[in-house]
PDB file of N, CA and C in Angstrom:
ATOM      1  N   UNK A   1     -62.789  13.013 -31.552  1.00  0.00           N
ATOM      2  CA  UNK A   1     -61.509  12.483 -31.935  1.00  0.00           C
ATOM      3  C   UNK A   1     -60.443  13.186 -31.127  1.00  0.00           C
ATOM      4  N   UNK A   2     -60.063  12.488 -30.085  1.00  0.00           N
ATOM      5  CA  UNK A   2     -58.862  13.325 -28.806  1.00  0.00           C
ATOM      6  C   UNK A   2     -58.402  12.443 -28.434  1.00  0.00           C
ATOM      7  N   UNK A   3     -56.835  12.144 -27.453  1.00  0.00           N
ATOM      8  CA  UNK A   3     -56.462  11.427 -27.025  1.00  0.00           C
ATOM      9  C   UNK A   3     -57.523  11.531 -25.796  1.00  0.00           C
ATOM     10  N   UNK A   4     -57.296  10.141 -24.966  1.00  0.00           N
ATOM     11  CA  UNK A   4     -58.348  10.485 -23.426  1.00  0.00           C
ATOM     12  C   UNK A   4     -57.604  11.444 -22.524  1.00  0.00           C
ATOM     13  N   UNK A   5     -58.385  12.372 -21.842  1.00  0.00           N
ATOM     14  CA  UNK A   5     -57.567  13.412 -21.347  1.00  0.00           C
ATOM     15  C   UNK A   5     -57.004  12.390 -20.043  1.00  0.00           C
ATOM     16  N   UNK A   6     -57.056  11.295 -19.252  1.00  0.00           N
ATOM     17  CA  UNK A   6     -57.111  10.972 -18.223  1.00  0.00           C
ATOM     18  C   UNK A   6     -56.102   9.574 -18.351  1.00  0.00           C
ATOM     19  N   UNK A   7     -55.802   9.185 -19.266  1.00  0.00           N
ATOM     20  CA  UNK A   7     -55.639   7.562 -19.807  1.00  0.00           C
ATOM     21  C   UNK A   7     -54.285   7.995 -20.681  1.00  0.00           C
ATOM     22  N   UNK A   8     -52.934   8.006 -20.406  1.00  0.00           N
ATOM     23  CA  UNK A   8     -51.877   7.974 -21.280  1.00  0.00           C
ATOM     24  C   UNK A   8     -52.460   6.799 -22.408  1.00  0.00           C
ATOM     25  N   UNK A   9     -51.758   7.494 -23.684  1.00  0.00           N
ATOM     26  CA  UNK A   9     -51.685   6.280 -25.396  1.00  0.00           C
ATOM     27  C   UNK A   9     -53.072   6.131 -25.396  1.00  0.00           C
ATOM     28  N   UNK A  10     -54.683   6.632 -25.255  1.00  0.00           N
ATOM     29  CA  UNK A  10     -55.365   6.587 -25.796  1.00  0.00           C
ATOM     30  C   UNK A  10     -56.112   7.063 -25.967  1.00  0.00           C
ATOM     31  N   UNK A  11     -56.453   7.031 -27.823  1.00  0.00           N
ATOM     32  CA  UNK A  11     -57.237   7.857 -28.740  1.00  0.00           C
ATOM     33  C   UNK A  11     -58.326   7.218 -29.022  1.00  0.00           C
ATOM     34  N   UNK A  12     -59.301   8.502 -28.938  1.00  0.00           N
ATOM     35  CA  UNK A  12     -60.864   8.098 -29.083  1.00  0.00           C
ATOM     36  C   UNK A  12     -61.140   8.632 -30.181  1.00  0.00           C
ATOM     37  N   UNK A  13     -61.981   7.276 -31.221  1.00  0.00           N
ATOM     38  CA  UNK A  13     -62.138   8.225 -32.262  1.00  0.00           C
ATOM     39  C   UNK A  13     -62.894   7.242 -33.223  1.00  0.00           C
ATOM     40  N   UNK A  14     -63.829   7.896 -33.760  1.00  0.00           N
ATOM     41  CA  UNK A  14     -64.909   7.029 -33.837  1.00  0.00           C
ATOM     42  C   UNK A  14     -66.559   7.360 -34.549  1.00  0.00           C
ATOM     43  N   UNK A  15     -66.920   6.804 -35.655  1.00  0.00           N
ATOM     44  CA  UNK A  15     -67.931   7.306 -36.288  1.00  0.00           C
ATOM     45  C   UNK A  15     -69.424   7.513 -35.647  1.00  0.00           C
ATOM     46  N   UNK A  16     -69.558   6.325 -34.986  1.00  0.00           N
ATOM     47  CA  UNK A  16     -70.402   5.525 -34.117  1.00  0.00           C
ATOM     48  C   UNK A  16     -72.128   5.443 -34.548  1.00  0.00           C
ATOM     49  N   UNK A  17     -72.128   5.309 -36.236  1.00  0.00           N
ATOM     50  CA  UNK A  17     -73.132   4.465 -36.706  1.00  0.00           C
ATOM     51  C   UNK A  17     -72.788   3.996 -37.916  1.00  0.00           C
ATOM     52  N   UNK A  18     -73.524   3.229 -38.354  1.00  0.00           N
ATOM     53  CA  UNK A  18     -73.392   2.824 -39.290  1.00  0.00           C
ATOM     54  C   UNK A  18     -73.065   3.217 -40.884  1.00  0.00           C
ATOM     55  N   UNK A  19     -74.176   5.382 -40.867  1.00  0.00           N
ATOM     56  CA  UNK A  19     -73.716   5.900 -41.578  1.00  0.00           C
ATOM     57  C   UNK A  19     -72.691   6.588 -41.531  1.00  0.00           C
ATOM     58  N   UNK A  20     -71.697   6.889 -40.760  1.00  0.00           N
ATOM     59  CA  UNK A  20     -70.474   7.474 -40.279  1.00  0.00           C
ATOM     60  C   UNK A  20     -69.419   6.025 -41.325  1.00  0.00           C
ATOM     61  N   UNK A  21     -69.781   4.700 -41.379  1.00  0.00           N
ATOM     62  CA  UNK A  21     -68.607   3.704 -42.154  1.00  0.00           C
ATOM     63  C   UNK A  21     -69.258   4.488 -43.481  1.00  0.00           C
ATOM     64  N   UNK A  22     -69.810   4.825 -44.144  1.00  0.00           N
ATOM     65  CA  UNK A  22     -69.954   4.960 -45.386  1.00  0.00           C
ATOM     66  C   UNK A  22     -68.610   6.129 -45.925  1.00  0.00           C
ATOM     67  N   UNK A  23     -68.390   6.826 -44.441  1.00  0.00           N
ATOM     68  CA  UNK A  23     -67.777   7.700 -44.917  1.00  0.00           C
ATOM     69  C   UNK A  23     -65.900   7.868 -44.632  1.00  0.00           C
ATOM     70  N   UNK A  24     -65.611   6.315 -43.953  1.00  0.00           N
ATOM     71  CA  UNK A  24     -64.556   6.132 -43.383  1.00  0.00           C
ATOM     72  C   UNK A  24     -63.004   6.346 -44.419  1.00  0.00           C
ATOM     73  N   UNK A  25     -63.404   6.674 -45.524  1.00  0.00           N
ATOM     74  CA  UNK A  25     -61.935   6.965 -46.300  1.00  0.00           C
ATOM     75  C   UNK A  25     -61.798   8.308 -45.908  1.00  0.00           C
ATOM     76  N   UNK A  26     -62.917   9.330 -45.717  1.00  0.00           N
ATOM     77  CA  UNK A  26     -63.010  11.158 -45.447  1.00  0.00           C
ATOM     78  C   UNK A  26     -62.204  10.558 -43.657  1.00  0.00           C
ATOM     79  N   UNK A  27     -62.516  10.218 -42.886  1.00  0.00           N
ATOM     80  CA  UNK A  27     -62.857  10.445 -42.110  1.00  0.00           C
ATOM     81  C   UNK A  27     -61.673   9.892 -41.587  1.00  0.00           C
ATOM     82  N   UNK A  28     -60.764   9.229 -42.108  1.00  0.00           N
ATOM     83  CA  UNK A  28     -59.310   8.110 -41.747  1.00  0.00           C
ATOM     84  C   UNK A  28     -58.486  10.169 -41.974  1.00  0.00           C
ATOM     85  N   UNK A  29     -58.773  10.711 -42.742  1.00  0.00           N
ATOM     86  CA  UNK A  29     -57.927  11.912 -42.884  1.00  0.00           C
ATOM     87  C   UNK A  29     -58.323  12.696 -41.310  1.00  0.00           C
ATOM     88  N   UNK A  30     -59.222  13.062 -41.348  1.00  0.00           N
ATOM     89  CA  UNK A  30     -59.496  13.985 -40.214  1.00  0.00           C
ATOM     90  C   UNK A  30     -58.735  13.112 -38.823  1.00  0.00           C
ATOM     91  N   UNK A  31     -58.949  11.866 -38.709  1.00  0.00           N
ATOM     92  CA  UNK A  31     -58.567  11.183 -37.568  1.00  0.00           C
ATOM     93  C   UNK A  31     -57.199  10.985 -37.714  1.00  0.00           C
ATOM     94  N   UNK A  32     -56.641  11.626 -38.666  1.00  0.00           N
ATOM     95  CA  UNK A  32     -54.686  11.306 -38.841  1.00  0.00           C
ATOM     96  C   UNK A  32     -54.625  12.519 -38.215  1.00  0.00           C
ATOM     97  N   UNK A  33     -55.162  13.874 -38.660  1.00  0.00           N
ATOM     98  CA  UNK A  33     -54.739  14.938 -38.300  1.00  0.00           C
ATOM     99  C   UNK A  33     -55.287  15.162 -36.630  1.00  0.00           C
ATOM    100  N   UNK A  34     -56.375  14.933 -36.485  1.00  0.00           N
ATOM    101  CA  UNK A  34     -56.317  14.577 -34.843  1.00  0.00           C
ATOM    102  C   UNK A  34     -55.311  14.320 -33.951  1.00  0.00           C
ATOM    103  N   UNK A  35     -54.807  12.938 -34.416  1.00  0.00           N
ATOM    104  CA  UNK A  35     -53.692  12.214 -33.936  1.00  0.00           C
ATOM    105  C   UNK A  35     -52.589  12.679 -33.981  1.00  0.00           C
ATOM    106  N   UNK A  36     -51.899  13.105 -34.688  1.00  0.00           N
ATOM    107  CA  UNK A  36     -50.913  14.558 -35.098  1.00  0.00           C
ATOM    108  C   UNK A  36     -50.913  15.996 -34.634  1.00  0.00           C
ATOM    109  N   UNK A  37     -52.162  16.335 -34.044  1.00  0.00           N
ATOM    110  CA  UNK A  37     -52.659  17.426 -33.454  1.00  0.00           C
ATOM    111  C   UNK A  37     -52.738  18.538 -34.046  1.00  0.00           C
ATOM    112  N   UNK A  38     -52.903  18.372 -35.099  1.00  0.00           N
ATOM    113  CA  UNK A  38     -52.914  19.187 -36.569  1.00  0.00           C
ATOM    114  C   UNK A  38     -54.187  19.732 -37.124  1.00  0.00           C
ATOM    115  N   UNK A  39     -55.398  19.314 -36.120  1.00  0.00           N
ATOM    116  CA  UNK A  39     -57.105  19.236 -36.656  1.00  0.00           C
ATOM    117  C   UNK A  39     -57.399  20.472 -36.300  1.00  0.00           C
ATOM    118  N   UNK A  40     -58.208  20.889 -37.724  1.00  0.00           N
ATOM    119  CA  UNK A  40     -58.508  22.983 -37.896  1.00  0.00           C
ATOM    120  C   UNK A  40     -59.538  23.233 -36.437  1.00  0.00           C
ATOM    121  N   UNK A  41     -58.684  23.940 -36.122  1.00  0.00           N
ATOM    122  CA  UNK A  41     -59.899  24.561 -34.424  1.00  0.00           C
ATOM    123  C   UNK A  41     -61.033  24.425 -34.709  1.00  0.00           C
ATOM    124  N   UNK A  42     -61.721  24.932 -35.488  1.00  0.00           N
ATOM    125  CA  UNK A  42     -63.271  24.229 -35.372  1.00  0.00           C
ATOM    126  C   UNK A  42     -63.825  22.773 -35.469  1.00  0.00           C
ATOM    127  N   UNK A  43     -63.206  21.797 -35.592  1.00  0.00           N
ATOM    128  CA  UNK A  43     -63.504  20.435 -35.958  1.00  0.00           C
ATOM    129  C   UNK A  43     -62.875  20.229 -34.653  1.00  0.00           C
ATOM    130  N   UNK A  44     -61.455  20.532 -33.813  1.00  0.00           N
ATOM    131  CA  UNK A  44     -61.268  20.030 -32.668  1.00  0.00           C
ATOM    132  C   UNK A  44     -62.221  20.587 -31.159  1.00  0.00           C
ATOM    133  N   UNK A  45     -62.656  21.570 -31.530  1.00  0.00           N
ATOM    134  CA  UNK A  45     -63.150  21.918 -30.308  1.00  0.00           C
ATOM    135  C   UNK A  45     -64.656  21.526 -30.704  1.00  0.00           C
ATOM    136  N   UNK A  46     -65.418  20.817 -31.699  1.00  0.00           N
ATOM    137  CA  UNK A  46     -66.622  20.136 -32.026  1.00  0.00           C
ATOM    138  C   UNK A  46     -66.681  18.537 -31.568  1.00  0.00           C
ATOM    139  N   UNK A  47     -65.072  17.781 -32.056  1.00  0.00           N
ATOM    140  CA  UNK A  47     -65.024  16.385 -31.907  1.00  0.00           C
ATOM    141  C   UNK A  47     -64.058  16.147 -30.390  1.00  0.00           C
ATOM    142  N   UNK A  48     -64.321  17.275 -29.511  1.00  0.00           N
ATOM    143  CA  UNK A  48     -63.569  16.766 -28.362  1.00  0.00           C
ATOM    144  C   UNK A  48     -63.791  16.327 -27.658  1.00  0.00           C
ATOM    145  N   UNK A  49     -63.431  15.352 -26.596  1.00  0.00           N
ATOM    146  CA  UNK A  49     -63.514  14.653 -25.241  1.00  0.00           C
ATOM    147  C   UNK A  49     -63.968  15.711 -24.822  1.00  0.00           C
ATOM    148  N   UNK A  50     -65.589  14.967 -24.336  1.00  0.00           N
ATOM    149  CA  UNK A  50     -66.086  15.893 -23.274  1.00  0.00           C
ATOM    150  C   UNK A  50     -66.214  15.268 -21.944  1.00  0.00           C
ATOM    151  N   UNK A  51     -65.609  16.701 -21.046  1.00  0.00           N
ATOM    152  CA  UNK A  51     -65.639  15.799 -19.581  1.00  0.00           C
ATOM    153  C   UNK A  51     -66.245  16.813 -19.032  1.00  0.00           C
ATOM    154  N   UNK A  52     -66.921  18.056 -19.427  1.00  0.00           N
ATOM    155  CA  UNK A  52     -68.400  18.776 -18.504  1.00  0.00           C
ATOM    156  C   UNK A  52     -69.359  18.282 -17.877  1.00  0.00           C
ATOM    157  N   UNK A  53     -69.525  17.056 -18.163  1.00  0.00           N
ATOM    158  CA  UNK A  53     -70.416  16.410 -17.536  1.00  0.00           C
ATOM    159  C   UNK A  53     -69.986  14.988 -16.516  1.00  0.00           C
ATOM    160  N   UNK A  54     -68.713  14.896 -16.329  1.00  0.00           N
ATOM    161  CA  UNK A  54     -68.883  13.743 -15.826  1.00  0.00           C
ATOM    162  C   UNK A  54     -69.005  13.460 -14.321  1.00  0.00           C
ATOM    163  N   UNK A  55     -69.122  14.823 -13.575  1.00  0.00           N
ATOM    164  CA  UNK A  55     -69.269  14.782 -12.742  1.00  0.00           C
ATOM    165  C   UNK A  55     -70.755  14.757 -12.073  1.00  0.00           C
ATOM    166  N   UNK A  56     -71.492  15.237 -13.013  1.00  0.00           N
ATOM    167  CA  UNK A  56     -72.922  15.212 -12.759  1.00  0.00           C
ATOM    168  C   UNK A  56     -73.867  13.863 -12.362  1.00  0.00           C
ATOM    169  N   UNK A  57     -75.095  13.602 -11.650  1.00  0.00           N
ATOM    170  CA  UNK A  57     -75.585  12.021 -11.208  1.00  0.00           C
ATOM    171  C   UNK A  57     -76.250  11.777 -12.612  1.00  0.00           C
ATOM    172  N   UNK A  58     -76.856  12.806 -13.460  1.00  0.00           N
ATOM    173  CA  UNK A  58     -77.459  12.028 -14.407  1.00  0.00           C
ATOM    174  C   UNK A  58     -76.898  12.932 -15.401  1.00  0.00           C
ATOM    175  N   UNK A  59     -76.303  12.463 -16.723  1.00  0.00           N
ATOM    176  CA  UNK A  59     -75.568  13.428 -17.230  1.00  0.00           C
ATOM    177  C   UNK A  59     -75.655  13.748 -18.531  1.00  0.00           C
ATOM    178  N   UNK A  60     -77.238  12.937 -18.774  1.00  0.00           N
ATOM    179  CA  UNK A  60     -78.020  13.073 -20.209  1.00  0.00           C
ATOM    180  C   UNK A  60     -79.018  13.284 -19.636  1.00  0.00           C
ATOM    181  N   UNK A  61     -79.864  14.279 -20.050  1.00  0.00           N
ATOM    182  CA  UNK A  61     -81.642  14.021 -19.598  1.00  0.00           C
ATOM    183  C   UNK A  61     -82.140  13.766 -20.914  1.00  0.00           C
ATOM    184  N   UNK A  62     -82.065  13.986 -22.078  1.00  0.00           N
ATOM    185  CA  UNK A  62     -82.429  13.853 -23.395  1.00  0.00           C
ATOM    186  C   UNK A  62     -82.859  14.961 -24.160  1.00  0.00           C
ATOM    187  N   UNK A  63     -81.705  15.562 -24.543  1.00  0.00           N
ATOM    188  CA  UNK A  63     -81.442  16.459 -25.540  1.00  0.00           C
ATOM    189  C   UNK A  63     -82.218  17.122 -26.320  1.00  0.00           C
ATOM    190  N   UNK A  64     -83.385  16.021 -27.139  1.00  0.00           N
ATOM    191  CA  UNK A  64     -84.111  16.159 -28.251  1.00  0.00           C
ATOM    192  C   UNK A  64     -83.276  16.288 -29.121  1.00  0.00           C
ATOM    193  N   UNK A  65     -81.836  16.226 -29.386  1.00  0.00           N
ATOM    194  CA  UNK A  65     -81.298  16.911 -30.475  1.00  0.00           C
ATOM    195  C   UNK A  65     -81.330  16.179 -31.733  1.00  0.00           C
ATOM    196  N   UNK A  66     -81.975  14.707 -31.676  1.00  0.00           N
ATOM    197  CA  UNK A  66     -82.063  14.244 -32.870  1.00  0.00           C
ATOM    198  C   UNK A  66     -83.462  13.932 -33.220  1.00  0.00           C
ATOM    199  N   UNK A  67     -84.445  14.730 -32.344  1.00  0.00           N
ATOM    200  CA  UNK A  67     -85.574  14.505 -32.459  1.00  0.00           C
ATOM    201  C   UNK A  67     -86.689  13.651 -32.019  1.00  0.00           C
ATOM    202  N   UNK A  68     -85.647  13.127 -31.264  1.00  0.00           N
ATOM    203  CA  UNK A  68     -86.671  11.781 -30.041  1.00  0.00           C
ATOM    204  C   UNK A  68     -87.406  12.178 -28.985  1.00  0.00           C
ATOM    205  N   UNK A  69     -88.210  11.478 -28.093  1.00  0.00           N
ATOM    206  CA  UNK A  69     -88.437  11.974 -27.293  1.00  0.00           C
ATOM    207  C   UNK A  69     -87.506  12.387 -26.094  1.00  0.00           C
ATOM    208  N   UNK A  70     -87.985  13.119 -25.582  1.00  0.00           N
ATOM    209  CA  UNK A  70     -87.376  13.310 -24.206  1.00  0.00           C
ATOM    210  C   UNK A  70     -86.984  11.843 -23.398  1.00  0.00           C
ATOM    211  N   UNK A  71     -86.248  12.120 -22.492  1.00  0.00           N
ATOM    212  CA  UNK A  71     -85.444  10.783 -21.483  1.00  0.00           C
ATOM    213  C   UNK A  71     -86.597  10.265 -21.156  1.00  0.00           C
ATOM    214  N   UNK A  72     -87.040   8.888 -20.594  1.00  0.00           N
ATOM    215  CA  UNK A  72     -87.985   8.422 -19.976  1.00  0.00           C
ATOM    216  C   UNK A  72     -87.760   7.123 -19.324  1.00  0.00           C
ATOM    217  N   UNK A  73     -88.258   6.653 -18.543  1.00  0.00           N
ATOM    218  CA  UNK A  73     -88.645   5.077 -18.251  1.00  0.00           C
ATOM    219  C   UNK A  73     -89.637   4.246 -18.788  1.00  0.00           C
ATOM    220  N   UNK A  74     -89.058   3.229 -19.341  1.00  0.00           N
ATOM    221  CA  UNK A  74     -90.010   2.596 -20.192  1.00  0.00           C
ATOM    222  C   UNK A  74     -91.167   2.001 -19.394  1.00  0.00           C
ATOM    223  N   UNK A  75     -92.613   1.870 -20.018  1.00  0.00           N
ATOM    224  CA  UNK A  75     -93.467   1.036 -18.822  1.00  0.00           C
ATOM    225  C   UNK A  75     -93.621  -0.406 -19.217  1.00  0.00           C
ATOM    226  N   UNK A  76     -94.042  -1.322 -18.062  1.00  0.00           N
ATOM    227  CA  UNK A  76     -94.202  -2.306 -18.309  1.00  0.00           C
ATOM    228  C   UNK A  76     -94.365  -2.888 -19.723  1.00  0.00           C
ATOM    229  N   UNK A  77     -95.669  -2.682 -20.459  1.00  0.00           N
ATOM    230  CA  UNK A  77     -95.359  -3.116 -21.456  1.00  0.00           C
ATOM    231  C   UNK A  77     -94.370  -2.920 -22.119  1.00  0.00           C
ATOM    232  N   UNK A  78     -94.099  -1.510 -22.604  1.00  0.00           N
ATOM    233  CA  UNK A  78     -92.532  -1.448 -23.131  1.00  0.00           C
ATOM    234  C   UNK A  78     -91.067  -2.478 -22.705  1.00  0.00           C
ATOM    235  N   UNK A  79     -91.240  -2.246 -21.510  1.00  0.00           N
ATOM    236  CA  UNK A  79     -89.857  -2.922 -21.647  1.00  0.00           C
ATOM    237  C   UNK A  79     -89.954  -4.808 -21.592  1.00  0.00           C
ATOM    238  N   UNK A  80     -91.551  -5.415 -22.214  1.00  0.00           N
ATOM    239  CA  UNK A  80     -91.707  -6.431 -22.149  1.00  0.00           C
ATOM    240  C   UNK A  80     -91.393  -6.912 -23.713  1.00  0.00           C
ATOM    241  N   UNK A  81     -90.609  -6.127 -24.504  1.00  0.00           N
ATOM    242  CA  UNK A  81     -91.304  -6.111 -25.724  1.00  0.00           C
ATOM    243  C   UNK A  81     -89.458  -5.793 -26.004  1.00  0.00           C
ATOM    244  N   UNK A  82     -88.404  -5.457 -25.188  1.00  0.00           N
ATOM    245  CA  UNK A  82     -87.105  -5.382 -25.087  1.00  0.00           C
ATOM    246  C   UNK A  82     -86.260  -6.746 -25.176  1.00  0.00           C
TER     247      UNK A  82
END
């Protein structure tokens, strides 16, 4: 939740699943105080525009951080089945 560091007038900000709307009355507060620039240092430097990576050619390899597999290319069958 940051304005874009690069883009005058725009704010990114955003649950981005489905369980994140369950929680959109909490979450309309945190994104006022964002917008206001009022959001407690630890929540802004967690929900910030990240641009560490955008210079990099591949700029996810796959994290694991939610427990998936690693990055891959799908094989034939797989991606017949897309």
């Amino acid at each position: 939740m940051e304005f874009h560091p690069d883009v005058e007038n725009v704010f990114i900000g955003g649950g981005c699943s489905r369980h994140a709307f369950n929680f959109l009355s909490v979450l309309v507060e945190y994104l006022r105080r964002a917008w206001d620039k009022v959001l407690m240092p630890h929540l802004a430097a967690k929900w910030r525009y990240h641009t560490e990576h955008e210079n990099l050619e591949d700029a996810f390899w796959g994290d694991r951080s939610r427990g998936g597999p690693e990055r891959r290319e799908l094989d034939t069958r797989e991606r017949s089945k897309v």
